[in-house]
Each structure stands twice: as structure tokens, then as C-alpha cells.
C-alpha atoms as a PDB file:
ATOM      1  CA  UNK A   1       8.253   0.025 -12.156  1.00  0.00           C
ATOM      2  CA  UNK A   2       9.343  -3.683 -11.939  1.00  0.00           C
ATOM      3  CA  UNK A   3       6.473  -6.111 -12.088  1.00  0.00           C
ATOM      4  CA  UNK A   4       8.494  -8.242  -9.908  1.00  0.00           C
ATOM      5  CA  UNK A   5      11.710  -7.760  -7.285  1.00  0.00           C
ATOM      6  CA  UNK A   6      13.499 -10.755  -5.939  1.00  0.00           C
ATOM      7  CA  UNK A   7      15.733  -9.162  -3.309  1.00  0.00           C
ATOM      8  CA  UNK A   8      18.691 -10.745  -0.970  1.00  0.00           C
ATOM      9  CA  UNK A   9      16.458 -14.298  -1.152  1.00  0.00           C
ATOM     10  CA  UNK A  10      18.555 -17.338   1.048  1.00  0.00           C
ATOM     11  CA  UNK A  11      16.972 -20.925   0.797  1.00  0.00           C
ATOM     12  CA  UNK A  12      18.424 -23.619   2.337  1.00  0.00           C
ATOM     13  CA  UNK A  13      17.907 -27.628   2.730  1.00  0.00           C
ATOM     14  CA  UNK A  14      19.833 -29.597   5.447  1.00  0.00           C
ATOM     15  CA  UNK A  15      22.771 -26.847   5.510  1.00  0.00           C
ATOM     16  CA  UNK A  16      22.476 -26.543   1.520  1.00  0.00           C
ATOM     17  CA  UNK A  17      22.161 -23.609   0.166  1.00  0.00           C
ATOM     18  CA  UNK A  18      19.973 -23.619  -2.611  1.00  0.00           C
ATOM     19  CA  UNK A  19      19.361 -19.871  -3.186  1.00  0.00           C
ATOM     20  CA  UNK A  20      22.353 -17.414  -2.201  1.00  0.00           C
ATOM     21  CA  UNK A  21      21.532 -14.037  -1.657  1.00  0.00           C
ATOM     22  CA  UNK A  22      20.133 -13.666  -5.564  1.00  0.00           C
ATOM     23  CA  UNK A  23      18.736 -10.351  -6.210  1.00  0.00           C
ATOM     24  CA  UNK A  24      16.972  -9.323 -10.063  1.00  0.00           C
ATOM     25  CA  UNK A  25      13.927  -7.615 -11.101  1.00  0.00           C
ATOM     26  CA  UNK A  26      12.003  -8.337 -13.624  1.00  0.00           C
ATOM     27  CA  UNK A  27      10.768  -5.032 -16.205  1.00  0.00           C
ATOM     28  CA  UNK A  28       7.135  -4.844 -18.092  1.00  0.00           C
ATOM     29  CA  UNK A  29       7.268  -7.276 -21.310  1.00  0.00           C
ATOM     30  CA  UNK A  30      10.893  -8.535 -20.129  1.00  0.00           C
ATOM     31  CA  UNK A  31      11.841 -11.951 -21.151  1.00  0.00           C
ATOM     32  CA  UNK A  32      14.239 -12.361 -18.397  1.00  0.00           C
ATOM     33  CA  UNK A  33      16.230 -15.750 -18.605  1.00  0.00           C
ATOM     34  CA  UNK A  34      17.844 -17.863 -16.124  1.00  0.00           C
ATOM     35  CA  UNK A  35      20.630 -20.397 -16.606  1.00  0.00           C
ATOM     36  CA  UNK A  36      23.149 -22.391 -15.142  1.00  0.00           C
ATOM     37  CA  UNK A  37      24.527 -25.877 -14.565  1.00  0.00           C
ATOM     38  CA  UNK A  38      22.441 -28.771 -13.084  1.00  0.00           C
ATOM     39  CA  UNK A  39      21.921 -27.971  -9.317  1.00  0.00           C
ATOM     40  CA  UNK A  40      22.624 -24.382  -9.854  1.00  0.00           C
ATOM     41  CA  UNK A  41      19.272 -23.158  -8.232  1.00  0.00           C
ATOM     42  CA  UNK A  42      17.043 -21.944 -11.240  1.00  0.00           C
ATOM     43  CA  UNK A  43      14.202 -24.743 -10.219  1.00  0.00           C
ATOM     44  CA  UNK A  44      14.485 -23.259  -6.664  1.00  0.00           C
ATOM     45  CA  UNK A  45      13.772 -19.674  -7.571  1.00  0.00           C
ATOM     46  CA  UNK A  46      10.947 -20.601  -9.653  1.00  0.00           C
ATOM     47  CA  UNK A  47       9.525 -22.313  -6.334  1.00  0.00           C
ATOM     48  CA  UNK A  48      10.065 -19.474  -4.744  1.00  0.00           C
ATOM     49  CA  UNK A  49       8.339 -17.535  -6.819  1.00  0.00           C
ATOM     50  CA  UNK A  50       5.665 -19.576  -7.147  1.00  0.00           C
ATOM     51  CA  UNK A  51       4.806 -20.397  -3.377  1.00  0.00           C
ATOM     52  CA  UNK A  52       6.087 -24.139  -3.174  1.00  0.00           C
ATOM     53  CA  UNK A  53       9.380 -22.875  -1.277  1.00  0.00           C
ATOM     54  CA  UNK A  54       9.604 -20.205   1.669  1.00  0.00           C
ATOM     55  CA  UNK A  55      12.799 -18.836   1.682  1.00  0.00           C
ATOM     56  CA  UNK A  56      14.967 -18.286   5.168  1.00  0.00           C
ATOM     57  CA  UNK A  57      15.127 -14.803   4.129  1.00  0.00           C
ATOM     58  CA  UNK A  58      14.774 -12.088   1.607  1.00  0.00           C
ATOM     59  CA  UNK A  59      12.037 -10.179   0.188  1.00  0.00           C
ATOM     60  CA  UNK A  60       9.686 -11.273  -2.974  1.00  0.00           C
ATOM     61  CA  UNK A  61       7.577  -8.626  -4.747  1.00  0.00           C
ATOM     62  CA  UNK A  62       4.876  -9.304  -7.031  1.00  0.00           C
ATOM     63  CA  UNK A  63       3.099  -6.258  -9.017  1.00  0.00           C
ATOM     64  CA  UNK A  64       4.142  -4.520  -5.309  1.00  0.00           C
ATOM     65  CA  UNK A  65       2.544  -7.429  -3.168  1.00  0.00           C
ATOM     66  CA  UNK A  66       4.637  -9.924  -1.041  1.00  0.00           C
ATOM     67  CA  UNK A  67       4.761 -12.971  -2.561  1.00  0.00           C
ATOM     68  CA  UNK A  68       6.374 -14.804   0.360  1.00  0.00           C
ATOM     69  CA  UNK A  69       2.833 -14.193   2.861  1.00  0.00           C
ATOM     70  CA  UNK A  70       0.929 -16.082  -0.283  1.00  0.00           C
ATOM     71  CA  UNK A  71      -0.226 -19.721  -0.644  1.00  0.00           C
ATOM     72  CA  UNK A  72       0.624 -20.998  -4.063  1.00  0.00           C
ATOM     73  CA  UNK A  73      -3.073 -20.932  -4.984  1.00  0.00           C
ATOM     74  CA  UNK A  74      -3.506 -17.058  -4.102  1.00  0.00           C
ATOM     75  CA  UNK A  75      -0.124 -16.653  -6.387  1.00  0.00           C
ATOM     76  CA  UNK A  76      -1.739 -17.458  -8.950  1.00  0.00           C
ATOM     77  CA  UNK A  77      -4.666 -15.646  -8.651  1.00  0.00           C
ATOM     78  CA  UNK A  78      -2.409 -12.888  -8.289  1.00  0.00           C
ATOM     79  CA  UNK A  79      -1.796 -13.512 -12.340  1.00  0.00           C
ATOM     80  CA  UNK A  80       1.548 -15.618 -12.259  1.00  0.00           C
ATOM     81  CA  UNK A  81       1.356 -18.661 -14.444  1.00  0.00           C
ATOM     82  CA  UNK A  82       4.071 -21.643 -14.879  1.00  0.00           C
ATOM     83  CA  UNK A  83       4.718 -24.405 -16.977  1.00  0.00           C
ATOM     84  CA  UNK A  84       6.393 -27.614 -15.741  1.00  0.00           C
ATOM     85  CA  UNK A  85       9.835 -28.963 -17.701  1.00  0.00           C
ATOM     86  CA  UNK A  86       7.369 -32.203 -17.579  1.00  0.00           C
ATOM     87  CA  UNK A  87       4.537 -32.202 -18.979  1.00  0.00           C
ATOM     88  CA  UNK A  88       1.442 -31.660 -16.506  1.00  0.00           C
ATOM     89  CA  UNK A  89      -1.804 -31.766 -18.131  1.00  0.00           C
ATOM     90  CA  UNK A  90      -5.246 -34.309 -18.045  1.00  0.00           C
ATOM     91  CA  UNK A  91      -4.438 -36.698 -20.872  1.00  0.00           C
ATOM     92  CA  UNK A  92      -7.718 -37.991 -20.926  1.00  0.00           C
ATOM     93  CA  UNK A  93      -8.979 -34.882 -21.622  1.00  0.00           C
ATOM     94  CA  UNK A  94      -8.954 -32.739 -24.784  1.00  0.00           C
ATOM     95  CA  UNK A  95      -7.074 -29.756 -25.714  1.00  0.00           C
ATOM     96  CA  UNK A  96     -10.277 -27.399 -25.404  1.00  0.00           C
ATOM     97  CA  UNK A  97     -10.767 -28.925 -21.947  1.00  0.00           C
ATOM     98  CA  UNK A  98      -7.290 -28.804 -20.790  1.00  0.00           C
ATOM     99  CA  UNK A  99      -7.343 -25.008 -22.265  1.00  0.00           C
ATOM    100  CA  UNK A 100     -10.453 -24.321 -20.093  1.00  0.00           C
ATOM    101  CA  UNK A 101      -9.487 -25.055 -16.790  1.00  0.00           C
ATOM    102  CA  UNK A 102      -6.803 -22.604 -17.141  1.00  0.00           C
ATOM    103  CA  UNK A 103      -9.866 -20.256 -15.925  1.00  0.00           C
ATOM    104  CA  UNK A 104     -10.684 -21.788 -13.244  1.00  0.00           C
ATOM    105  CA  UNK A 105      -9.732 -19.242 -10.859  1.00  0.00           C
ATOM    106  CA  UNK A 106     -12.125 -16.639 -12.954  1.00  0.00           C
ATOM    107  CA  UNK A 107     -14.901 -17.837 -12.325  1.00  0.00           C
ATOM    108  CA  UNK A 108     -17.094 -15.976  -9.471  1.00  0.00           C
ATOM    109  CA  UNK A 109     -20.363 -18.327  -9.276  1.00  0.00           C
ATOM    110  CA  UNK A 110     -21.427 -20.786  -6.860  1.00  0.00           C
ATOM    111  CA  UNK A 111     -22.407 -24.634  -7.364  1.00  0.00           C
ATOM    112  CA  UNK A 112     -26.040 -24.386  -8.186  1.00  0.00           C
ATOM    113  CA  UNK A 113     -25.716 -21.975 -10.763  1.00  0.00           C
ATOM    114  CA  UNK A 114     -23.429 -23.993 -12.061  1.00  0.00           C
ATOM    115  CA  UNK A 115     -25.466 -27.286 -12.045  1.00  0.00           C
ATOM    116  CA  UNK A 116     -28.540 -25.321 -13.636  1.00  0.00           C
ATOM    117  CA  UNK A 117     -25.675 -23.277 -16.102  1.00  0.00           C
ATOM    118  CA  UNK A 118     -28.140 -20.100 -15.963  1.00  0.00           C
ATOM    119  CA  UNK A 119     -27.658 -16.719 -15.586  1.00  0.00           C
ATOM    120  CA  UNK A 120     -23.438 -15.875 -13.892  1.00  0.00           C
ATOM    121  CA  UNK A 121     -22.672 -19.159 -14.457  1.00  0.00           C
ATOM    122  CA  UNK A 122     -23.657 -19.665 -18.501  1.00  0.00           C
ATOM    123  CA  UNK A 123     -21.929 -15.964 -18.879  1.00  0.00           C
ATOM    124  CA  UNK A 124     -19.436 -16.812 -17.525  1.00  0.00           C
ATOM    125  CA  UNK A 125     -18.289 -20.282 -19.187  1.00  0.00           C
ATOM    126  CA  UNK A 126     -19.487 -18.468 -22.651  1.00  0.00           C
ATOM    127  CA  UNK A 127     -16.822 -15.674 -22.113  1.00  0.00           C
ATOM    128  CA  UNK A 128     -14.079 -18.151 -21.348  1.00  0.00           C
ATOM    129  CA  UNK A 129     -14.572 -19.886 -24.346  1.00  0.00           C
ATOM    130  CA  UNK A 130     -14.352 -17.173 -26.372  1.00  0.00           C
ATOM    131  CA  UNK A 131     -10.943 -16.244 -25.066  1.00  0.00           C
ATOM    132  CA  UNK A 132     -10.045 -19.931 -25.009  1.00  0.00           C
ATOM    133  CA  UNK A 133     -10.843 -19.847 -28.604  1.00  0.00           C
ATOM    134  CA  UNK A 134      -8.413 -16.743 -28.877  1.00  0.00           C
ATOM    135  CA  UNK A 135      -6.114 -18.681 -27.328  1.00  0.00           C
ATOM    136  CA  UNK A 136      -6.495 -21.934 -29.954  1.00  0.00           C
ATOM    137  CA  UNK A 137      -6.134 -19.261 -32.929  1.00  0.00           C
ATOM    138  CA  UNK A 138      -2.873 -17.630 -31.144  1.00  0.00           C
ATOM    139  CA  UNK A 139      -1.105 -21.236 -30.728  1.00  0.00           C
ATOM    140  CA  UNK A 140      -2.213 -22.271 -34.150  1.00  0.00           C
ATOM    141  CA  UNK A 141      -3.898 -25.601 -32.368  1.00  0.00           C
ATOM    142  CA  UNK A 142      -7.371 -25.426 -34.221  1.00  0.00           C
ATOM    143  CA  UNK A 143      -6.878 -29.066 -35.720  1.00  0.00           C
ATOM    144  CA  UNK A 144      -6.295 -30.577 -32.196  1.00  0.00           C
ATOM    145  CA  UNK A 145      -8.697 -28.716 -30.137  1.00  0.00           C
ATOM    146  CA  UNK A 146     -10.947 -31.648 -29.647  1.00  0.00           C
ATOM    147  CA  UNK A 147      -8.127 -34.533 -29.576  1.00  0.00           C
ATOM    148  CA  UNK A 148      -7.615 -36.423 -26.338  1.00  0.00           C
ATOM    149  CA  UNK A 149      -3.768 -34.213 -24.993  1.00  0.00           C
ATOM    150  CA  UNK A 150      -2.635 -38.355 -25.012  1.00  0.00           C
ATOM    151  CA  UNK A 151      -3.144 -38.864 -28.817  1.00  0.00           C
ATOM    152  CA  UNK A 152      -1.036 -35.632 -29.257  1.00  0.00           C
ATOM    153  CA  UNK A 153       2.783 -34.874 -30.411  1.00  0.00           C
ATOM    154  CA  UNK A 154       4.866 -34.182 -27.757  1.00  0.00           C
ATOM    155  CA  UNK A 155       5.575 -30.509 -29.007  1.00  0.00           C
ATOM    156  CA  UNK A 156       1.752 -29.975 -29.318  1.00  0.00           C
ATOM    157  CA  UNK A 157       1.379 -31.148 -25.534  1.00  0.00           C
ATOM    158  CA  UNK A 158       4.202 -28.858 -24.504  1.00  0.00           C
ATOM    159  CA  UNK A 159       2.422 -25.812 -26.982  1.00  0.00           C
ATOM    160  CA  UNK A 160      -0.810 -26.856 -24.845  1.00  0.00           C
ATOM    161  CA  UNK A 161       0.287 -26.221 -21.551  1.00  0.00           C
ATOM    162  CA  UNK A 162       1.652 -23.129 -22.810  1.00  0.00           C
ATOM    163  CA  UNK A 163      -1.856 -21.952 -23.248  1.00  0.00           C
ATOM    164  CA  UNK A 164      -3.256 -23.217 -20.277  1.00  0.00           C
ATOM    165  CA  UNK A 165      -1.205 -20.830 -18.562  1.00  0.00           C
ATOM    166  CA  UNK A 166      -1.702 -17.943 -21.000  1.00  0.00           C
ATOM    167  CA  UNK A 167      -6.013 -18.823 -19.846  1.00  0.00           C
ATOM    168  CA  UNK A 168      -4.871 -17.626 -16.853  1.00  0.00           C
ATOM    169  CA  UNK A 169      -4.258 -14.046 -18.508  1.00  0.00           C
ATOM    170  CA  UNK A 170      -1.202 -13.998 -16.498  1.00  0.00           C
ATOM    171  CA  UNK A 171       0.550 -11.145 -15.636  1.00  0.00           C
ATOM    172  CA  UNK A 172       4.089 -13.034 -15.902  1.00  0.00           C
ATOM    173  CA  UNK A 173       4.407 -16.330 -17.164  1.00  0.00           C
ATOM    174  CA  UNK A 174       7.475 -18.643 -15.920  1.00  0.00           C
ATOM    175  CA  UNK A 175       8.257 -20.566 -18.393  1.00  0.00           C
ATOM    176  CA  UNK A 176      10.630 -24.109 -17.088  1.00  0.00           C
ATOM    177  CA  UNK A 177      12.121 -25.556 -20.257  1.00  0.00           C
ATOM    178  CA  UNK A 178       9.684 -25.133 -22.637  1.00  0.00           C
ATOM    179  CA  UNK A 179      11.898 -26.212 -25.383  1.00  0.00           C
ATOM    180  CA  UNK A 180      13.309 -29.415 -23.230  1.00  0.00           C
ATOM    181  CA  UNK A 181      12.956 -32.627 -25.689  1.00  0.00           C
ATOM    182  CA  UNK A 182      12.115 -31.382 -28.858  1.00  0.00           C
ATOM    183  CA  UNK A 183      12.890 -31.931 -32.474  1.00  0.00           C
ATOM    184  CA  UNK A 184      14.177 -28.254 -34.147  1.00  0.00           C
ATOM    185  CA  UNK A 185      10.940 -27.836 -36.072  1.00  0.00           C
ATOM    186  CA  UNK A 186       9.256 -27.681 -32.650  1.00  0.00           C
ATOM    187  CA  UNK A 187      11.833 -25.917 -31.293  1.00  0.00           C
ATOM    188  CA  UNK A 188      11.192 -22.862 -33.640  1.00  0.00           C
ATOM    189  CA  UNK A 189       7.583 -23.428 -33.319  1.00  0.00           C
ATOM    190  CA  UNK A 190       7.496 -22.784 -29.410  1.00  0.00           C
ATOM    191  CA  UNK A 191      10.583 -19.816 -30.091  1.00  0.00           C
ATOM    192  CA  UNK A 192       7.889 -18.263 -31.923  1.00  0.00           C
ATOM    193  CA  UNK A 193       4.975 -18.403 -29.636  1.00  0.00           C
ATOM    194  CA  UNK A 194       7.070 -16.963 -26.666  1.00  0.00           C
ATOM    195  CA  UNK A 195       8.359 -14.320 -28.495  1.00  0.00           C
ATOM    196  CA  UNK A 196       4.615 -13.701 -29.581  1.00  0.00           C
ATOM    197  CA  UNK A 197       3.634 -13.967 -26.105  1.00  0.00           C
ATOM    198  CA  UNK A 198       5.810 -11.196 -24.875  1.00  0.00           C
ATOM    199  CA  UNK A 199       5.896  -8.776 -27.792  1.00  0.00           C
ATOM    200  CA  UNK A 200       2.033  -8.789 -28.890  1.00  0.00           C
ATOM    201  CA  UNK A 201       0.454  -9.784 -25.588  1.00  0.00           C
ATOM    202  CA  UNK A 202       2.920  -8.015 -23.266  1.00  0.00           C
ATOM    203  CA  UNK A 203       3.465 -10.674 -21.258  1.00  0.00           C
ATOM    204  CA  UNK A 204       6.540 -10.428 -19.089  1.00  0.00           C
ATOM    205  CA  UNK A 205       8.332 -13.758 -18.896  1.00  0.00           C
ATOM    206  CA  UNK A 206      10.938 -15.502 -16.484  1.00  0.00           C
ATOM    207  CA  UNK A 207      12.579 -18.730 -18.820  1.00  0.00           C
ATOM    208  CA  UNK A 208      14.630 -21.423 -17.569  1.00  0.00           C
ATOM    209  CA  UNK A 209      16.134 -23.501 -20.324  1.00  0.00           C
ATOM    210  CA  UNK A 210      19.575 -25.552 -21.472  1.00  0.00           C
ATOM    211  CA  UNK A 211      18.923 -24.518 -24.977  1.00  0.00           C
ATOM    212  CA  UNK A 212      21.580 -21.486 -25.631  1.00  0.00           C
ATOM    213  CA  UNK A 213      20.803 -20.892 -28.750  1.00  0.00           C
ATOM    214  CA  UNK A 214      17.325 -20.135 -27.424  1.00  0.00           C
ATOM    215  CA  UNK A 215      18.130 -18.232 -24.431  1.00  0.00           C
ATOM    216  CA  UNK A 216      21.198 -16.037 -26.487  1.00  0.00           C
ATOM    217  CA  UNK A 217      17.837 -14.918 -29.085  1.00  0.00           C
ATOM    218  CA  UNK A 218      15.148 -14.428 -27.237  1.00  0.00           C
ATOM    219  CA  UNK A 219      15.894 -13.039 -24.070  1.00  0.00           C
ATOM    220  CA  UNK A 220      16.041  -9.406 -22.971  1.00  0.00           C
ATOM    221  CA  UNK A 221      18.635 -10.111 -19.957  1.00  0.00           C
ATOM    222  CA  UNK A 222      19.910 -12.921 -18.621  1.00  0.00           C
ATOM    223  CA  UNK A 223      20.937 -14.529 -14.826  1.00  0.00           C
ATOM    224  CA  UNK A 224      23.412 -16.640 -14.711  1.00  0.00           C
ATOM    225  CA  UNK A 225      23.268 -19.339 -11.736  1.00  0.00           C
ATOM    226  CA  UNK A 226      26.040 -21.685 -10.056  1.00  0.00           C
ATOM    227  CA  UNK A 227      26.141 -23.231  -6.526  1.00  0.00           C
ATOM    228  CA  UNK A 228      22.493 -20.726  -5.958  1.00  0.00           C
ATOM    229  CA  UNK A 229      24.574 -17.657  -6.185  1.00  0.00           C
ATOM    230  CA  UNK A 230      24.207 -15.094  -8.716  1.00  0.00           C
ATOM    231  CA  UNK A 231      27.337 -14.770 -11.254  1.00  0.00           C
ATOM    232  CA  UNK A 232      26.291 -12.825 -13.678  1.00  0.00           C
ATOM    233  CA  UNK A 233      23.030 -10.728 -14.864  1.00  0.00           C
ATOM    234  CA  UNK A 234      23.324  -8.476 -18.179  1.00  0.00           C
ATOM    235  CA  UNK A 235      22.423  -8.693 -21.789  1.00  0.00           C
ATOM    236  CA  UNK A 236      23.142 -11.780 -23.740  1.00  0.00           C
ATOM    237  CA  UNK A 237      25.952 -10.213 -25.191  1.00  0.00           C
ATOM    238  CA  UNK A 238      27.510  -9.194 -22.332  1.00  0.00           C
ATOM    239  CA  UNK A 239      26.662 -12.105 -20.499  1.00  0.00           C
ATOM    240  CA  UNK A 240      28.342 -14.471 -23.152  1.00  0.00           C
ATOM    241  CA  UNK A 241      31.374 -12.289 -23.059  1.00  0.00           C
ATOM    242  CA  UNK A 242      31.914 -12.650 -19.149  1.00  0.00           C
ATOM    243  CA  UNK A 243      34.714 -14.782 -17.854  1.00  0.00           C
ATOM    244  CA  UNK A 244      33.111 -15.900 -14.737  1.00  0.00           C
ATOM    245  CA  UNK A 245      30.241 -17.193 -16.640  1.00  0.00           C
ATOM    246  CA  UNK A 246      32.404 -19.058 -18.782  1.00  0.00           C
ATOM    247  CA  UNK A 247      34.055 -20.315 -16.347  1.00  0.00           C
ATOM    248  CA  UNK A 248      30.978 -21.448 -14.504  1.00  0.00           C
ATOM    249  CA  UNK A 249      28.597 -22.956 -17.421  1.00  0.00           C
ATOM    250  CA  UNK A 250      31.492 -24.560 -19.142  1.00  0.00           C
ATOM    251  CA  UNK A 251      34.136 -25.123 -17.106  1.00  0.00           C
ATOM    252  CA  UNK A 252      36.496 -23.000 -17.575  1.00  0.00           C
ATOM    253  CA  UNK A 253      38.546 -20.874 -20.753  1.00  0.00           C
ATOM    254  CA  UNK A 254      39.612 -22.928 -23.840  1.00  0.00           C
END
């Protein structure tokens, strides 16, 4: 059973048609990525999918649910985590507290348990740090755990917001341009934890990126974009070997 179906979706702005009639689903533990030129409609779909953008029409499944009734907040409740292709965490705060309010949306106690931090409320906190300290272990970030995020590396702030998300215990993770201004050492680094994240915590994942050589080895399948309309959707072989996606993404045969 897919844990997600995008089906027939149309979005439009002024007469522009950002979204085309794109239709995929996305398997258990897929890596699933999405390419195209600038403008081609991957930032849209994740939009979509995320509750920012209501599509004219289509349908939007999540785990069976419709997505498209859902306010971006109840999304992610839902377990569907993103990252940003900027990066979008509290600079002033550290990692471990940038890490915790990743589960936020856990926690099921009111506002004077929380100012006295007895009974639901100290459970509760002491729980999520232990999986936020699972989370520090799994992203190799023990030496910056209690570093403001603004004294950090760029690919340690991007490797960050990757586990905020993954505090969310997500159920699929969208993932725009993780790689998007790094050196190669970070590069590989972040390769790593997403491949991690989908083969030892099962994780399906939906990845936007310009980075080919990233796309080509990690992904399962992958959707090619132009103009919002679907070209192409296969295995990275077959999708590399497909004229119209040439044709598309580079402009043509040499």
C-alpha cells in the first residue's frame, strides 16, 4: 500500500499552471526523487503536500487520509516532516534546543503542569530527550549539541534541521535540497544520513535536489518535472536513458 498518492493534482497562479495533472505514489521506505529545471514545479508539489498550496483539483492521500481537507499544522501531526532549501532554524538557540522542539506536537499536557514540570509534563520532556539524544548519536552531532545553531558550519546547520524533522518521528520526510551549498565532504556526510534515514529507520522520503550525482545514487525512482507536467517517472537508469528527459533537463541531444 502506498504511504502516499498524488493523483491528477492542477495548481494554478494568475492562468499559470504550476502543477499539471502530476500523478506518483510514493512506496514504504521509498526515496522517491523529484527534479527538473528552475520553475518546473517541484517547490509547488512539496506545498501541496505540505498544506501551504490547495490545488484547483486532484486528489492527495496521506497514509489513506486526504491531505487537501488539512491545515498545514494537522499535516504534520499526521507525521510528514520537511526541510527548507534555506535554512530555518532559532539561531540563538542550541542544537539540543532546536532538536527539541521538533516534539512539540507530542506533547499532550496542559500549561500548569508544565510551569510546575510534575507528573505528564516531566515524563514527558524526559522521554523526548531521550529520543532527542538518539537523534544527536544518529547525526553524529554530540560535539555541537550545546553550541548556539549561529556559531555552527553551514553543513552542521543543514544536518540539524535534518533532525528536527526526524523529532517529529515522521512518517515521510520531504527533504528540499538538502545538499544545496555544500562543500563535497558535506555533501557525502548528508548522502549518508539520508540513506541511513530510509534504510535503518524506514523512513520513506520525497527529495528535491540539483545535485545529479546525488539524486542518480540514492534514489529508488525518480519524477522528472518541466513546465509542472510530469515527463518522466522510472528508475534512475531508465530515467537517465529517456529522450524526453534529456531533452527537458538539458536542452536537448548532443
Amino acid at each position: 500500500m502506498a504511504v502516499l498518492t498524488f493523483e491528477d493534482v492542477h495548481l494554478s497562479f494568475a492562468g499559470v499552471k504550476a502543477v499539471d495533472g502530476v500523478s506518483f505514489e510514493v512506496g514504504p521506505a521509498e526515496l522517491l526523487a523529484v527534479i527538473g529545471p528552475n520553475g518546473a514545479g517541484k517547490t509547488s508539489i512539496f506545498n501541496v503536500l505540505s498544506g501551504v498550496y490547495r490545488p484547483q483539483r486532484g486528489r492527495v492521500t496521506f497514509l489513506g487520509e486526504d491531505l487537501l481537507a488539512r491545515r498545514p499544522h494537522e499535516i504534520a501531526a499526521m507525521g510528514l516532516a520537511r526541510t527548507f532549501q534555506n535554512v530555518e532554524l532559532f539561531h540563538n538557540l542550541t542544537v539540543l534546543d532546536n532538536l527539541m522542539l521538533g516534539r512539540h506536537h507530542h506533547f499532550r499536557y496542559g500549561a500548569l503542569s508544565a510551569l510546575v514540570w510534575l507528573g505528564r509534563a516531566r515524563r514527558a520532556e524526559l522521554a523526548a530527550r531521550a529520543r532527542i539524544e538518539d537523534i544527536i548519536d544518529f547525526l553524529e552531532l554530540e560535539a555541537w549539541r550545546r553550541h548556539p545553531v549561529r556559531l555552527l558550519p553551514y553543513g552542521i546547520q543543514k544536518r540539524v534541521e535534518l533532525g528536527r524533522a526526524l523529532a517529529m518521528e515522521p512518517r515521510l520526510l520531504l527533504l528540499d535540497e538538502p545538499v544545496a551549498g555544500m562543500n563535497l565532504e558535506e555533501t557525502e556526510d548528508m548522502a549518508r544520513f539520508v540513506m541511513d534515514t530510509r534504510d535503518e529507520l524506514g523512513v520513506p522520503i520525497v527529495l528535491v535536489d540539483h545535485d545529479m550525482g546525488l539524486v542518480m545514487d540514492l534514489a529508488d525512482r525518480v519524477l522528472v518535472l518541466d513546465f509542472g507536467r510530469l515527463v518522466a517517472l522510472g528508475t534512475p537508469a531508465e530515467v537517465q536513458r529517456d529522450e524526453r528527459v534529456i531533452e527537458a533537463y538539458l536542452g536537448g541531444t548532443t
